[in-house]
Protein backbone atom coordinates (compact mmCIF):
# COMPACT_ATOMS: atom_id res chain seq x y z
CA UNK A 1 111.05 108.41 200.54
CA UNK A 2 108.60 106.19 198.64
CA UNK A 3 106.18 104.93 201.37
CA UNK A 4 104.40 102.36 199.70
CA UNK A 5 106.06 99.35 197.44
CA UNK A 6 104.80 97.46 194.71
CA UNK A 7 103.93 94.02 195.42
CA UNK A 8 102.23 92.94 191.67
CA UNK A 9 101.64 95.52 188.73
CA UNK A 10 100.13 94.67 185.61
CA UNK A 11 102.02 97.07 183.37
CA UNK A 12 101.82 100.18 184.93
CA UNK A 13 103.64 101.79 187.82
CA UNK A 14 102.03 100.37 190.79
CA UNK A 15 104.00 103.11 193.26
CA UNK A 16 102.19 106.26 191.35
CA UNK A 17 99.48 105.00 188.79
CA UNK A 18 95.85 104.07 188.43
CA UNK A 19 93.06 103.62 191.50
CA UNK A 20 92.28 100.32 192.63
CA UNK A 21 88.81 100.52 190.60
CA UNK A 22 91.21 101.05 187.58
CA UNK A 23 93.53 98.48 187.65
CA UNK A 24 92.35 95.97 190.57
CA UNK A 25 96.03 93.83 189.88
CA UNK A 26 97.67 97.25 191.14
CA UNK A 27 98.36 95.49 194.31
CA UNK A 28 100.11 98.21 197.22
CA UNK A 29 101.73 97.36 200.75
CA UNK A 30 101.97 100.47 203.04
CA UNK A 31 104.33 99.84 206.15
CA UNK A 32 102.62 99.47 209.22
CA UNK A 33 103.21 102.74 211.01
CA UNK A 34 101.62 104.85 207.50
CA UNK A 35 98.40 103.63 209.25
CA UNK A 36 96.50 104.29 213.23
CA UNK A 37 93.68 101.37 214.12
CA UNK A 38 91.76 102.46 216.36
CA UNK A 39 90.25 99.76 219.61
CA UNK A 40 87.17 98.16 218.96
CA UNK A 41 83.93 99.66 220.00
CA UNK A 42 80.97 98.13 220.30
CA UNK A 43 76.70 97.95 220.44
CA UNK A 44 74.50 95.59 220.95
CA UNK A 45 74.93 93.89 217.26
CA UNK A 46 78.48 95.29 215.91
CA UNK A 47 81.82 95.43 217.15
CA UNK A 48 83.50 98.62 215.30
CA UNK A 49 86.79 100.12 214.95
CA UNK A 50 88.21 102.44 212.71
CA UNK A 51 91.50 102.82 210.79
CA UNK A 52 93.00 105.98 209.52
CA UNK A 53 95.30 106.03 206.64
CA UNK A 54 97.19 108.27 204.68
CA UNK A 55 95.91 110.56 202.96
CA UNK A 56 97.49 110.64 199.64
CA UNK A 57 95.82 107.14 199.44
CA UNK A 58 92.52 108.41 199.24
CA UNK A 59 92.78 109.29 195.56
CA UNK A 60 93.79 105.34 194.68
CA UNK A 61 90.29 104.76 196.51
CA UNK A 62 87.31 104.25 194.87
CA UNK A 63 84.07 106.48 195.50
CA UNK A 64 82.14 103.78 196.85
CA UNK A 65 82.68 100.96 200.04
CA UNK A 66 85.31 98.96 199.54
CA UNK A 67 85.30 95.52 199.18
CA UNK A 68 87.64 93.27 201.33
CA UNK A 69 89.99 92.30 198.32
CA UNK A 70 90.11 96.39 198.17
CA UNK A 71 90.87 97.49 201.35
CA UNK A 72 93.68 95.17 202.11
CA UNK A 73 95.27 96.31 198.87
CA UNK A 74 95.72 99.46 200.27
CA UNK A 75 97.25 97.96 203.11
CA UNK A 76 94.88 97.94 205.97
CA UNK A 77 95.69 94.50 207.82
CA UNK A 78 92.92 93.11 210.14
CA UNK A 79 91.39 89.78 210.69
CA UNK A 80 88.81 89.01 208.75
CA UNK A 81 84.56 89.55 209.23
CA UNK A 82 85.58 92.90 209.11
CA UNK A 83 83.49 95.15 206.46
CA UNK A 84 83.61 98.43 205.09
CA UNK A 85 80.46 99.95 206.01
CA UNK A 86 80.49 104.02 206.14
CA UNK A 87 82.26 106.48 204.43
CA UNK A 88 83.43 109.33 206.69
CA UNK A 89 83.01 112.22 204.26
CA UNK A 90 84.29 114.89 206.35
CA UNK A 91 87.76 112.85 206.92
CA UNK A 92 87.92 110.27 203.69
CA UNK A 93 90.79 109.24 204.67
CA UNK A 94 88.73 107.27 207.64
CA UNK A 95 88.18 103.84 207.16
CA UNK A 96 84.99 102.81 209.51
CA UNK A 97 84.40 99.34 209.55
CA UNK A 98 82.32 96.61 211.53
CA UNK A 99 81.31 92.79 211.94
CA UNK A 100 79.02 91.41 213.86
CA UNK A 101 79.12 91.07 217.61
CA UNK A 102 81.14 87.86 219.39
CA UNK A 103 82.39 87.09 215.40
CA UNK A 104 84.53 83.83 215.24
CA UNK A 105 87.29 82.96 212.58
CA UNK A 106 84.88 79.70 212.14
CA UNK A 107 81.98 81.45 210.96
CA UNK A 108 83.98 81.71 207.34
């Protein structure tokens, strides 16, 4: 069982090689139910929600936020205004990300 696929690879093996800071072509689909979203939460500016993911992925992360090209490489699928904004150290494999409060598609 091989639960991600390669989508685009520049050369090496997208399935087992390289982080995303590494080789940012190293494009990697994981199947929908690899990954739990949590519902959205929210405070007076932010909505929030969180999305776990596997945790072998963690090492093709890199050490810092992601940007959005990164995280949807890894295969988190959400609409967009959605940023990477914390980095759960005691769980990395917890992706905790916001966007403002009332956020349209239009404000792109």
């Amino acid at each position: 069982f091989r639960p991600w696929k390669t989508i685009r690879s520049s050369g090496i093996n997208a399935e087992y090689g390289g982080s995303l800071e590494e080789d940012p072509q190293n494009l990697v689909v994981m199947s929908v139910p690899d990954m739990s979203y949590s519902e959205k939460y929210t405070d007076e500016t932010y909505e929030y929600r969180h999305v776990t993911i596997p945790k072998e992925l963690v090492k093709r992360m890199p050490k810092r936020l992601m940007t959005e090209d990164e995280w949807r490489r890894l295969g988190v699928q959400q609409s967009r205004g959605w940023v990477h904004y914390l980095i759960h150290t005691p769980e990395p494999n917890i992706l905790c990300f916001r966007r403002p409060k009332n956020y349209s598609q239009t404000n792109q």
